[in-house]
PDB file of N, CA and C in Angstrom:
ATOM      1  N   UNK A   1      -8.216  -4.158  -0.412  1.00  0.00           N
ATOM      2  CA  UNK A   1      -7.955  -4.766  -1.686  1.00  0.00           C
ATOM      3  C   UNK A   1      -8.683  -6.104  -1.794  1.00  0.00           C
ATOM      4  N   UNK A   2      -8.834  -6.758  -0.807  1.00  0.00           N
ATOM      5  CA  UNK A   2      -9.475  -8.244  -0.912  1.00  0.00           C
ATOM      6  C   UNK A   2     -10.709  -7.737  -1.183  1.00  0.00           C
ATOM      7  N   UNK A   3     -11.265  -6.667  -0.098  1.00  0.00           N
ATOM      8  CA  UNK A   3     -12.850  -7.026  -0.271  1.00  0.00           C
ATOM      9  C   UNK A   3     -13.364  -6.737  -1.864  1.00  0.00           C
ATOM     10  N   UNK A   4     -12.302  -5.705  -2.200  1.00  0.00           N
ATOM     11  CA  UNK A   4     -12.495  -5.645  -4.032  1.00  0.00           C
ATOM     12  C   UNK A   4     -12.688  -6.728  -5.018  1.00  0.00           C
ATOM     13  N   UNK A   5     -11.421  -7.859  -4.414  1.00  0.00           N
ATOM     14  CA  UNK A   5     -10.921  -9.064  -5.446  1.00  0.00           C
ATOM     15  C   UNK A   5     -12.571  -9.603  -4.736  1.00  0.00           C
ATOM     16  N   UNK A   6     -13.180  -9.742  -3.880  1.00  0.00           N
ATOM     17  CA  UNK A   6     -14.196 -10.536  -3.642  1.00  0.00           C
ATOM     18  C   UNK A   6     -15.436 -10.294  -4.587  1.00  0.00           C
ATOM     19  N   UNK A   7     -15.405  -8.856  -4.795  1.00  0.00           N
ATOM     20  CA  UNK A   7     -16.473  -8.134  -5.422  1.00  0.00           C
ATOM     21  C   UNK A   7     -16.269  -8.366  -7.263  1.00  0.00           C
ATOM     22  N   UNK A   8     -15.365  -9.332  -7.462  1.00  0.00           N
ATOM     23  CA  UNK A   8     -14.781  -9.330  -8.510  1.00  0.00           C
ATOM     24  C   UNK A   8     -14.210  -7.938  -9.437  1.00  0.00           C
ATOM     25  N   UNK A   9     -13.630  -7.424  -8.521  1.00  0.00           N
ATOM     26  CA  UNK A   9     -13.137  -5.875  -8.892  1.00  0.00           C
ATOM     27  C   UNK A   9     -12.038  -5.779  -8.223  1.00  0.00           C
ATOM     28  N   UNK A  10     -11.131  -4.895  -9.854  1.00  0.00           N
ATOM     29  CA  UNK A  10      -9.391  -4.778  -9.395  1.00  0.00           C
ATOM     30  C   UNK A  10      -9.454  -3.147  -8.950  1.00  0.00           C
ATOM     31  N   UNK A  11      -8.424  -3.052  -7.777  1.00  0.00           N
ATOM     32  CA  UNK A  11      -8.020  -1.860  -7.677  1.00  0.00           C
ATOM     33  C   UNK A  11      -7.049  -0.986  -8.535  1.00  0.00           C
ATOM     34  N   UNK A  12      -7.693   0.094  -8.664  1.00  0.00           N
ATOM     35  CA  UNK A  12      -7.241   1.195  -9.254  1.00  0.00           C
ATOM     36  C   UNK A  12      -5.950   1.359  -8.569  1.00  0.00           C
ATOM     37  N   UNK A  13      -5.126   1.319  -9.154  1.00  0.00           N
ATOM     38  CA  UNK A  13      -3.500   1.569  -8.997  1.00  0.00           C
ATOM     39  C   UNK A  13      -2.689   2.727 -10.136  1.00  0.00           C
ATOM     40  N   UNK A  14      -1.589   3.135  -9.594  1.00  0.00           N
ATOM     41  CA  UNK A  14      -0.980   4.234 -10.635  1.00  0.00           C
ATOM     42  C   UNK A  14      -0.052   3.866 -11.640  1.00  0.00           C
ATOM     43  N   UNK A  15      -0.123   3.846 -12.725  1.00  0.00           N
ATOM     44  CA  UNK A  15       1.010   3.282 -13.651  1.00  0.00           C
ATOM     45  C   UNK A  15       2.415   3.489 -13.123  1.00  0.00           C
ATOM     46  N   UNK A  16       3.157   2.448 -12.872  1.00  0.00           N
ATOM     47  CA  UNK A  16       4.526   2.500 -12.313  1.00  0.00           C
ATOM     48  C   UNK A  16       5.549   2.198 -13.175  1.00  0.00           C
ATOM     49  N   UNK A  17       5.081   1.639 -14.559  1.00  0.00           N
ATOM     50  CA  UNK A  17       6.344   1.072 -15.498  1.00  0.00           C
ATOM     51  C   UNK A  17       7.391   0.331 -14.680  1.00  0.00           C
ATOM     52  N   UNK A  18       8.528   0.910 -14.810  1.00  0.00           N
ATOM     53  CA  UNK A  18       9.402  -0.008 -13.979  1.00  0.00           C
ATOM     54  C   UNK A  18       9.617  -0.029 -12.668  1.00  0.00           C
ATOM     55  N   UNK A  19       9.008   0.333 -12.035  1.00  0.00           N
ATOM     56  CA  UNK A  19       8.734  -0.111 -10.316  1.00  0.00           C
ATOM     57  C   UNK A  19       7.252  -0.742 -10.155  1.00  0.00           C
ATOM     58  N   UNK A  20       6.848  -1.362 -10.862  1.00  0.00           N
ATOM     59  CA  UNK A  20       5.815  -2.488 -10.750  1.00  0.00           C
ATOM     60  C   UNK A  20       6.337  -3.424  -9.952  1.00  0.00           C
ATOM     61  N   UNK A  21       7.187  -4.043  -9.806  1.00  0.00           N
ATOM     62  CA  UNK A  21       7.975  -4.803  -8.630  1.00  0.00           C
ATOM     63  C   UNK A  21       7.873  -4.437  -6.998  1.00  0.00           C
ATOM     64  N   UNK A  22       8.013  -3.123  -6.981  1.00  0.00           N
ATOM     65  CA  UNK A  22       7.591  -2.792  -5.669  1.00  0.00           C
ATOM     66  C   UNK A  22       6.175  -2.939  -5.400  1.00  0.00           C
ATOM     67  N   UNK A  23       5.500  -2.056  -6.314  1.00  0.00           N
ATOM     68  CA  UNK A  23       3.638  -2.462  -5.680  1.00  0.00           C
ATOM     69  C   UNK A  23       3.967  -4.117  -5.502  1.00  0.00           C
ATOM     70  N   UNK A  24       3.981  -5.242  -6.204  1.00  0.00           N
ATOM     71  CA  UNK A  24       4.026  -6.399  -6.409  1.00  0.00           C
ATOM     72  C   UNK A  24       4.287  -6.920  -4.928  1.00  0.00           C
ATOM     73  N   UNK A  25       5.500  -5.856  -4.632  1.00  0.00           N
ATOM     74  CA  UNK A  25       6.331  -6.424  -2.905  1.00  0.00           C
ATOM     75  C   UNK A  25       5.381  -6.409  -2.193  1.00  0.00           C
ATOM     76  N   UNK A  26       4.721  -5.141  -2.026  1.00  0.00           N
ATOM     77  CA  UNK A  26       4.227  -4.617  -1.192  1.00  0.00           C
ATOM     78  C   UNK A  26       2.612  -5.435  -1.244  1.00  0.00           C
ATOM     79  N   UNK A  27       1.864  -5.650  -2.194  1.00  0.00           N
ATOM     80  CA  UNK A  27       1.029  -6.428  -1.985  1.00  0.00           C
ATOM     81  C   UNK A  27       0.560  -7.613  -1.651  1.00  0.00           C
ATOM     82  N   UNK A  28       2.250  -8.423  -1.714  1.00  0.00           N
ATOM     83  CA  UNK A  28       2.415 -10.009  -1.254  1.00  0.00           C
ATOM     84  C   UNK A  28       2.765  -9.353   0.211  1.00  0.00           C
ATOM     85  N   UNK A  29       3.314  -8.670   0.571  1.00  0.00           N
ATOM     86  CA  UNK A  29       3.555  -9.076   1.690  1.00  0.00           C
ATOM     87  C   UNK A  29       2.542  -8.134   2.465  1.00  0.00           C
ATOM     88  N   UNK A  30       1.654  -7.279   1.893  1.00  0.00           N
ATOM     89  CA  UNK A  30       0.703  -6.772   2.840  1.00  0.00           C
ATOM     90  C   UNK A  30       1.006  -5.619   3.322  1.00  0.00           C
ATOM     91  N   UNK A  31       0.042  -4.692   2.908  1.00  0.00           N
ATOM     92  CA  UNK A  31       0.869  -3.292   3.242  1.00  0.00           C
ATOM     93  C   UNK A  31       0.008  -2.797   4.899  1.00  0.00           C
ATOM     94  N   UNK A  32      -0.939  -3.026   5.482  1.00  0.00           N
ATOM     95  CA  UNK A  32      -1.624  -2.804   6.453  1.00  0.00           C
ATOM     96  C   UNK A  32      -1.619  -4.193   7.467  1.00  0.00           C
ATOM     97  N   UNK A  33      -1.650  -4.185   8.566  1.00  0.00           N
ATOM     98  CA  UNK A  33      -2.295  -4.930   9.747  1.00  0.00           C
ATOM     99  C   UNK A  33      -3.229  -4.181  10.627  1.00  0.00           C
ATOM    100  N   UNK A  34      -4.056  -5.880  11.265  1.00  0.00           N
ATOM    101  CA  UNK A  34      -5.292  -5.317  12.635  1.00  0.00           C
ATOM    102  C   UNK A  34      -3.809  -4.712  13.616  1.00  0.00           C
ATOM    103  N   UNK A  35      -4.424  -3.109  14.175  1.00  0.00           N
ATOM    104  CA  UNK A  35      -3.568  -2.622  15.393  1.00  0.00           C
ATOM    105  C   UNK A  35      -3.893  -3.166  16.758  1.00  0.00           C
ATOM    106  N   UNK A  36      -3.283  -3.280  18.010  1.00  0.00           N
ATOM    107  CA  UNK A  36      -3.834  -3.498  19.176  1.00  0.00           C
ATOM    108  C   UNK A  36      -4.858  -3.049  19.228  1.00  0.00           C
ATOM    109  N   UNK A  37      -5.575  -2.117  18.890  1.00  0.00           N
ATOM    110  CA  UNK A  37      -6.672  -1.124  19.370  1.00  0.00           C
ATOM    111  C   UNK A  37      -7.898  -1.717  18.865  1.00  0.00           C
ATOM    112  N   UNK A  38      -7.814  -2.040  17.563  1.00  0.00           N
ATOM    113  CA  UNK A  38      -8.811  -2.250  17.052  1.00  0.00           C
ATOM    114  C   UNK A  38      -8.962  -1.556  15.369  1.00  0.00           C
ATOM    115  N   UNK A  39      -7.349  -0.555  15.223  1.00  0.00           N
ATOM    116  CA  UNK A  39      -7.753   0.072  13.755  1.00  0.00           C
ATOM    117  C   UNK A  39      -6.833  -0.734  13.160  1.00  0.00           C
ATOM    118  N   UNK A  40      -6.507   0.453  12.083  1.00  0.00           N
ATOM    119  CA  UNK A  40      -5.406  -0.712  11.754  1.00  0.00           C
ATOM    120  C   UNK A  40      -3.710   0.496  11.729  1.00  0.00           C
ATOM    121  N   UNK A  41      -3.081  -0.554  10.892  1.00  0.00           N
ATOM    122  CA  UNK A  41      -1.705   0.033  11.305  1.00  0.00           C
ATOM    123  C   UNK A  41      -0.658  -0.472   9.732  1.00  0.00           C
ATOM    124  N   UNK A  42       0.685   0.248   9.604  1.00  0.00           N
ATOM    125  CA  UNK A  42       0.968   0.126   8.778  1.00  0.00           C
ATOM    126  C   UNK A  42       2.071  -1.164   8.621  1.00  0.00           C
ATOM    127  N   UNK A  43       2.511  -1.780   8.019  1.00  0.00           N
ATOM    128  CA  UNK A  43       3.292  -3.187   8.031  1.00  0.00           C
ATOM    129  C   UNK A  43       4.707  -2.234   9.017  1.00  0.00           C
ATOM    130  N   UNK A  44       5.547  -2.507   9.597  1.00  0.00           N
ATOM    131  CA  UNK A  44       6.494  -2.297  10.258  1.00  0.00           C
ATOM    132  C   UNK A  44       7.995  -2.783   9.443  1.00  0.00           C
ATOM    133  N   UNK A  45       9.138  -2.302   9.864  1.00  0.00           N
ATOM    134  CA  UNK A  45      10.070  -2.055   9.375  1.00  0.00           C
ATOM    135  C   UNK A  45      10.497  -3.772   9.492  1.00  0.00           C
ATOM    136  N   UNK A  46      10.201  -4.397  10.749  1.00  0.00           N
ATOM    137  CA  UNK A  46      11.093  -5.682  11.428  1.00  0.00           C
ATOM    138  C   UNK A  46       9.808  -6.663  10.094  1.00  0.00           C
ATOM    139  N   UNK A  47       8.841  -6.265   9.814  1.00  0.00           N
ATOM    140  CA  UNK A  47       8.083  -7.382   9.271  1.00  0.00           C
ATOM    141  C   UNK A  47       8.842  -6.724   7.298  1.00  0.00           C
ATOM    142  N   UNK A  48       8.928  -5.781   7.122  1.00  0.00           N
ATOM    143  CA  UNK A  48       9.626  -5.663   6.088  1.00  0.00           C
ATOM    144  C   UNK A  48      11.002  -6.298   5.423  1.00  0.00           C
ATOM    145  N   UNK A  49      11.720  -6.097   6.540  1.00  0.00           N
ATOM    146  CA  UNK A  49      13.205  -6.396   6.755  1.00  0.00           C
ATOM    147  C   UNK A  49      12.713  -8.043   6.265  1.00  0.00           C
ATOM    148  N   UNK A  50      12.111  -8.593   6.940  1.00  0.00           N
ATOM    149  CA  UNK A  50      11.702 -10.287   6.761  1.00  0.00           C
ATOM    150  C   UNK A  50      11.598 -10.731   6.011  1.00  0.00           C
ATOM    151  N   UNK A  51      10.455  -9.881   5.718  1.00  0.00           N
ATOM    152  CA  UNK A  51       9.777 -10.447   4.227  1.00  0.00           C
ATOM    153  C   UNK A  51      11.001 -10.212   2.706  1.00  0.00           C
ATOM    154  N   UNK A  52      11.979  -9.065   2.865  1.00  0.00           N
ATOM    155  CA  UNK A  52      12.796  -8.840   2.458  1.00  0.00           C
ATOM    156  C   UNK A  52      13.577  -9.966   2.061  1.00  0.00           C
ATOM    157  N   UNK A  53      14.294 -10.621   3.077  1.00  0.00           N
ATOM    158  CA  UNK A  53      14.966 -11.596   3.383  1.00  0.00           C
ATOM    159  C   UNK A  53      14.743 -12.994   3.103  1.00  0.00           C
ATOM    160  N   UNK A  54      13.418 -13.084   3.136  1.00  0.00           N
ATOM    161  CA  UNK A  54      13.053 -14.382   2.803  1.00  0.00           C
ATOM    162  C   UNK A  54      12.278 -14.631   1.331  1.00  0.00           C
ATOM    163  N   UNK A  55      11.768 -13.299   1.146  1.00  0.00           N
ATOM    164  CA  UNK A  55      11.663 -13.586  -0.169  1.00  0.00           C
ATOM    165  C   UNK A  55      12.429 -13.410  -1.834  1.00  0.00           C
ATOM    166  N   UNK A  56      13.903 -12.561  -1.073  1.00  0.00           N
ATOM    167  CA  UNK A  56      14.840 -11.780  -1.827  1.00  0.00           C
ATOM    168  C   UNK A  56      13.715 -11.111  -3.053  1.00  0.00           C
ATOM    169  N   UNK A  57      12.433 -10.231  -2.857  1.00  0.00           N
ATOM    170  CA  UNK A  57      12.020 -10.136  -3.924  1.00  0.00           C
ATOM    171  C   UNK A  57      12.264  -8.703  -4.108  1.00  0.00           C
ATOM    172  N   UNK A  58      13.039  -8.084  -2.860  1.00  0.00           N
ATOM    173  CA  UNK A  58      13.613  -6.296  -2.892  1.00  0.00           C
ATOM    174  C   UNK A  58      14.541  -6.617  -2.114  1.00  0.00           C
ATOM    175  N   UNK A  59      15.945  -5.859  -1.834  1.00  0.00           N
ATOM    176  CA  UNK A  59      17.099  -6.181  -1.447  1.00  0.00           C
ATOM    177  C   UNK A  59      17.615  -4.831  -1.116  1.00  0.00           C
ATOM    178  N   UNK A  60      17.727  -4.070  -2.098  1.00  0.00           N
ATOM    179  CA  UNK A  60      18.205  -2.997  -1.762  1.00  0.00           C
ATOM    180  C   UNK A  60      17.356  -2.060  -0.540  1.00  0.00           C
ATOM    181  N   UNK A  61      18.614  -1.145   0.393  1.00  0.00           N
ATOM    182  CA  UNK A  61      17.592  -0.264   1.566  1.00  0.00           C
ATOM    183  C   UNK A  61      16.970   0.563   0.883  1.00  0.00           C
ATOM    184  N   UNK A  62      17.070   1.224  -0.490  1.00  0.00           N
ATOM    185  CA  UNK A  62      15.743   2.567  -1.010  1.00  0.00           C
ATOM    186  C   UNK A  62      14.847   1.343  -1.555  1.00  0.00           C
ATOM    187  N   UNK A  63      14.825   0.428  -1.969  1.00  0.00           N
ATOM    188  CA  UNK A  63      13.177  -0.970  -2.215  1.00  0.00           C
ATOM    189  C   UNK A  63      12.783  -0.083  -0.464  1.00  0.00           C
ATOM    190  N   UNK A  64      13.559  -1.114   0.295  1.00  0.00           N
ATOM    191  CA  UNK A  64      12.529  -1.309   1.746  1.00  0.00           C
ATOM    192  C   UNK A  64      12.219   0.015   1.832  1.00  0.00           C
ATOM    193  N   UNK A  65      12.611   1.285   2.117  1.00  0.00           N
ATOM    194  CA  UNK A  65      11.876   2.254   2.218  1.00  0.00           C
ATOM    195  C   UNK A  65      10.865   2.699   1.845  1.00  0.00           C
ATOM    196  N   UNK A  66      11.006   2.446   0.183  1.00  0.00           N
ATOM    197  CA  UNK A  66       9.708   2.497  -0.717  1.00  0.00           C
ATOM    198  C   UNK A  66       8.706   1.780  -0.342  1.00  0.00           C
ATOM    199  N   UNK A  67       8.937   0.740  -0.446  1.00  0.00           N
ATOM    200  CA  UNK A  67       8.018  -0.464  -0.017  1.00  0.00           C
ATOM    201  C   UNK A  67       7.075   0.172   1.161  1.00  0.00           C
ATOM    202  N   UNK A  68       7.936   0.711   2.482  1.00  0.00           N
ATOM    203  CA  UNK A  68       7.293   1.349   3.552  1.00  0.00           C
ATOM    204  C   UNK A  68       6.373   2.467   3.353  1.00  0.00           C
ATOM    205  N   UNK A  69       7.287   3.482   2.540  1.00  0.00           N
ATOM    206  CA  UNK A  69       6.795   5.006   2.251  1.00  0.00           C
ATOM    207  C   UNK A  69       4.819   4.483   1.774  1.00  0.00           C
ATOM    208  N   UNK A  70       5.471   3.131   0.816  1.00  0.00           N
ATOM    209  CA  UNK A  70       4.161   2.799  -0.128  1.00  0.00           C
ATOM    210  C   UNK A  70       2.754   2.240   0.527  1.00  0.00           C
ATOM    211  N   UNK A  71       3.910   1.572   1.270  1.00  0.00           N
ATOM    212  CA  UNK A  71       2.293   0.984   2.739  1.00  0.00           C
ATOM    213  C   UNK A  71       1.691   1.938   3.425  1.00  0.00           C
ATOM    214  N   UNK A  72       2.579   3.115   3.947  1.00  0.00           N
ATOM    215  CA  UNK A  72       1.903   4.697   4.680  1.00  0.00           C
ATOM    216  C   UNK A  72       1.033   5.208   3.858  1.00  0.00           C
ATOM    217  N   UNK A  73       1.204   5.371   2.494  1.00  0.00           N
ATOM    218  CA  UNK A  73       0.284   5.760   1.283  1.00  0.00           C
ATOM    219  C   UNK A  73      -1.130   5.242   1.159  1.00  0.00           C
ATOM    220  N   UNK A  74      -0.697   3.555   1.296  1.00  0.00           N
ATOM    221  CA  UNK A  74      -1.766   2.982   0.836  1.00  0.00           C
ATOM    222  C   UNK A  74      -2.915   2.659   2.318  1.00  0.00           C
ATOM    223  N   UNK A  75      -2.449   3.293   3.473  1.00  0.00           N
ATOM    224  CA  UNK A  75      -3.053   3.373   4.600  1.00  0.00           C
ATOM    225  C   UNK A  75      -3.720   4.503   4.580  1.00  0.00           C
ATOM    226  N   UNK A  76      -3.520   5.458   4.215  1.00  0.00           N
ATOM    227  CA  UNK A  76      -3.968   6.982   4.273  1.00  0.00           C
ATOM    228  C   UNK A  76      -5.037   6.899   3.400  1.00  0.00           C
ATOM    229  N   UNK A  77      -4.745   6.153   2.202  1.00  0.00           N
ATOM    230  CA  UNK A  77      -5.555   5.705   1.583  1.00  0.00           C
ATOM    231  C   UNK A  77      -7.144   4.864   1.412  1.00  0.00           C
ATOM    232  N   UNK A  78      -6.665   4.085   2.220  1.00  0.00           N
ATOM    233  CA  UNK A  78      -7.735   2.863   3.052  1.00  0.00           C
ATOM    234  C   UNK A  78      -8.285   3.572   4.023  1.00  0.00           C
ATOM    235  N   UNK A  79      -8.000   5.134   4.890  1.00  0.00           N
ATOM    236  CA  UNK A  79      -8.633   5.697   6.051  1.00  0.00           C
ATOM    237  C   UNK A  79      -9.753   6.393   5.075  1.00  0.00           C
ATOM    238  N   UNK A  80      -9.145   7.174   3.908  1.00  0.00           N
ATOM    239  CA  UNK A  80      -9.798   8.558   3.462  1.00  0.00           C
ATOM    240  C   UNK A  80     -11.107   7.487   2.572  1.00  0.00           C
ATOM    241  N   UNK A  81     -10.957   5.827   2.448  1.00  0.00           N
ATOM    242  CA  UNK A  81     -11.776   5.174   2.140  1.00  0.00           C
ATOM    243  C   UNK A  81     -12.690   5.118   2.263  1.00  0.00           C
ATOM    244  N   UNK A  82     -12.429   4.919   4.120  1.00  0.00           N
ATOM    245  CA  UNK A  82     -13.687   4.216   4.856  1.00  0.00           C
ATOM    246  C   UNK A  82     -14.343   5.301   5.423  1.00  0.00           C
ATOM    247  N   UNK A  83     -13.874   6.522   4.718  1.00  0.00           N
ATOM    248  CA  UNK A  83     -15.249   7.924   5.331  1.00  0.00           C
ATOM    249  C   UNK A  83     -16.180   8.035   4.287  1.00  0.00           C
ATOM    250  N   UNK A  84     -17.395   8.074   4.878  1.00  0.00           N
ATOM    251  CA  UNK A  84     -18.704   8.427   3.706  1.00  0.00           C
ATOM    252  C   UNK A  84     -18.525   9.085   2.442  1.00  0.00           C
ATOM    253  N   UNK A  85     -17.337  10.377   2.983  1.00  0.00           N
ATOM    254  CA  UNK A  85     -17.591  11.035   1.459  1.00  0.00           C
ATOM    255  C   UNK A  85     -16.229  11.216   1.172  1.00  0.00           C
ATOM    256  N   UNK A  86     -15.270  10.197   1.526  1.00  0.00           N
ATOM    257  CA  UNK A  86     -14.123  10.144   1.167  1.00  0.00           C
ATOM    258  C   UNK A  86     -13.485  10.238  -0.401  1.00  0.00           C
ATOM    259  N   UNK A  87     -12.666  10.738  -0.744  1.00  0.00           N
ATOM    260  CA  UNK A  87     -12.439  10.567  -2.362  1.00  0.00           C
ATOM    261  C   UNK A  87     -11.120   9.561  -2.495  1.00  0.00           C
ATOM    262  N   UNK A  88     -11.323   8.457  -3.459  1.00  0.00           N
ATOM    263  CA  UNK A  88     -10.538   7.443  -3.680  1.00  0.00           C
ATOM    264  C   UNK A  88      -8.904   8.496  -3.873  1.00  0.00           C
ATOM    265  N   UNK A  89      -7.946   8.257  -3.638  1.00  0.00           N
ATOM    266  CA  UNK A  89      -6.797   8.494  -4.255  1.00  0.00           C
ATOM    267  C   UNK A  89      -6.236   9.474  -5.845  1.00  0.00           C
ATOM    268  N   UNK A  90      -7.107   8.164  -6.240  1.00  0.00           N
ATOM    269  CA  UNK A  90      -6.785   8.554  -7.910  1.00  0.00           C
ATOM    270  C   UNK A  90      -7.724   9.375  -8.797  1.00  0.00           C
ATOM    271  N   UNK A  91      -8.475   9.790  -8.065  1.00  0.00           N
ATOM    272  CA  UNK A  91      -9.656  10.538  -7.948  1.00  0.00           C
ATOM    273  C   UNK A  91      -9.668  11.802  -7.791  1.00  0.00           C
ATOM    274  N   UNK A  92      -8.341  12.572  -6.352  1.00  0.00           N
ATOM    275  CA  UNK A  92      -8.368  13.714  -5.881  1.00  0.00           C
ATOM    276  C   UNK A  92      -7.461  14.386  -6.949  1.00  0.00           C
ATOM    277  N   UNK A  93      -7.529  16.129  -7.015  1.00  0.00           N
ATOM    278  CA  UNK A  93      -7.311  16.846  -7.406  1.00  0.00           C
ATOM    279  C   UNK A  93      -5.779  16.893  -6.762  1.00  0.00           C
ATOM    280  N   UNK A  94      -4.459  17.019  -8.026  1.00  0.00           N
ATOM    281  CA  UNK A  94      -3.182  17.190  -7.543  1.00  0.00           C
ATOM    282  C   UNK A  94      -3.051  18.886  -6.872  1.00  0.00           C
ATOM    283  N   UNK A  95      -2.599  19.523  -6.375  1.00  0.00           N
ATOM    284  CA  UNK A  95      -1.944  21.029  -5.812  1.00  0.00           C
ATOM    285  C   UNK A  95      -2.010  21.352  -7.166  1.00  0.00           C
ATOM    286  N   UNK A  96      -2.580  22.670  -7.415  1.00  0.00           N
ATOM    287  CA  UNK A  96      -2.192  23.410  -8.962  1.00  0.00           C
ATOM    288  C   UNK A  96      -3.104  23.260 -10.169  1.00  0.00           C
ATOM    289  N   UNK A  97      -3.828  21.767 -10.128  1.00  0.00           N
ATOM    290  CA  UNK A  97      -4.711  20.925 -11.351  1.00  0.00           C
ATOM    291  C   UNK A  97      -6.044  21.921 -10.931  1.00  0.00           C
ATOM    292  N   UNK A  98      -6.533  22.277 -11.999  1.00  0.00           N
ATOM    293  CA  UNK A  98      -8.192  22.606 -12.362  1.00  0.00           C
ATOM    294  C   UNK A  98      -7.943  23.447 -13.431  1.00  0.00           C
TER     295      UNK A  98
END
């Protein structure tokens, strides 16, 4: 997402209406980290719980889940990225669509 905002370009996101609050969570507090290894990895439950807490900006346990479910998404996402002929997200064909 940064290297986008650098490129002066917003990411393509899915209309959420009233759970715009969660993407919101999830992008302040960062949905990916560098892994030990060297790839990357998805934000963790103990750094959720935190950010939770300190920012009261989701409270309820189905937010934090979401919030999580949403960072696994947006990782799978960022992998199928960084392959040559990867297709963005919002891009791929749903089960059933043609």
């Amino acid at each position: 997402m940064q290297a986008l905002e650098k490129q002066g370009k917003r990411p393509r996101m899915p209309d959420l209406s009233r759970g715009e609050y969660l993407l919101e969570a999830m992008q302040v507090l960062g949905p990916i980290r560098h892994g030990d290894m060297g790839g990357m990895r998805v934000v963790d439950w103990p750094e959720i719980v935190a950010f939770a807490q300190g920012t009261q900006r989701i409270s309820e346990p189905w937010e934090i889940e979401q919030v999580h479910d949403m960072a696994l998404a947006y990782l799978a996402g960022y992998r199928t990225g960084c392959k040559l002929f990867g297709i963005e997200p919002m891009e791929q064909e749903e089960e059933g669509d043609q």
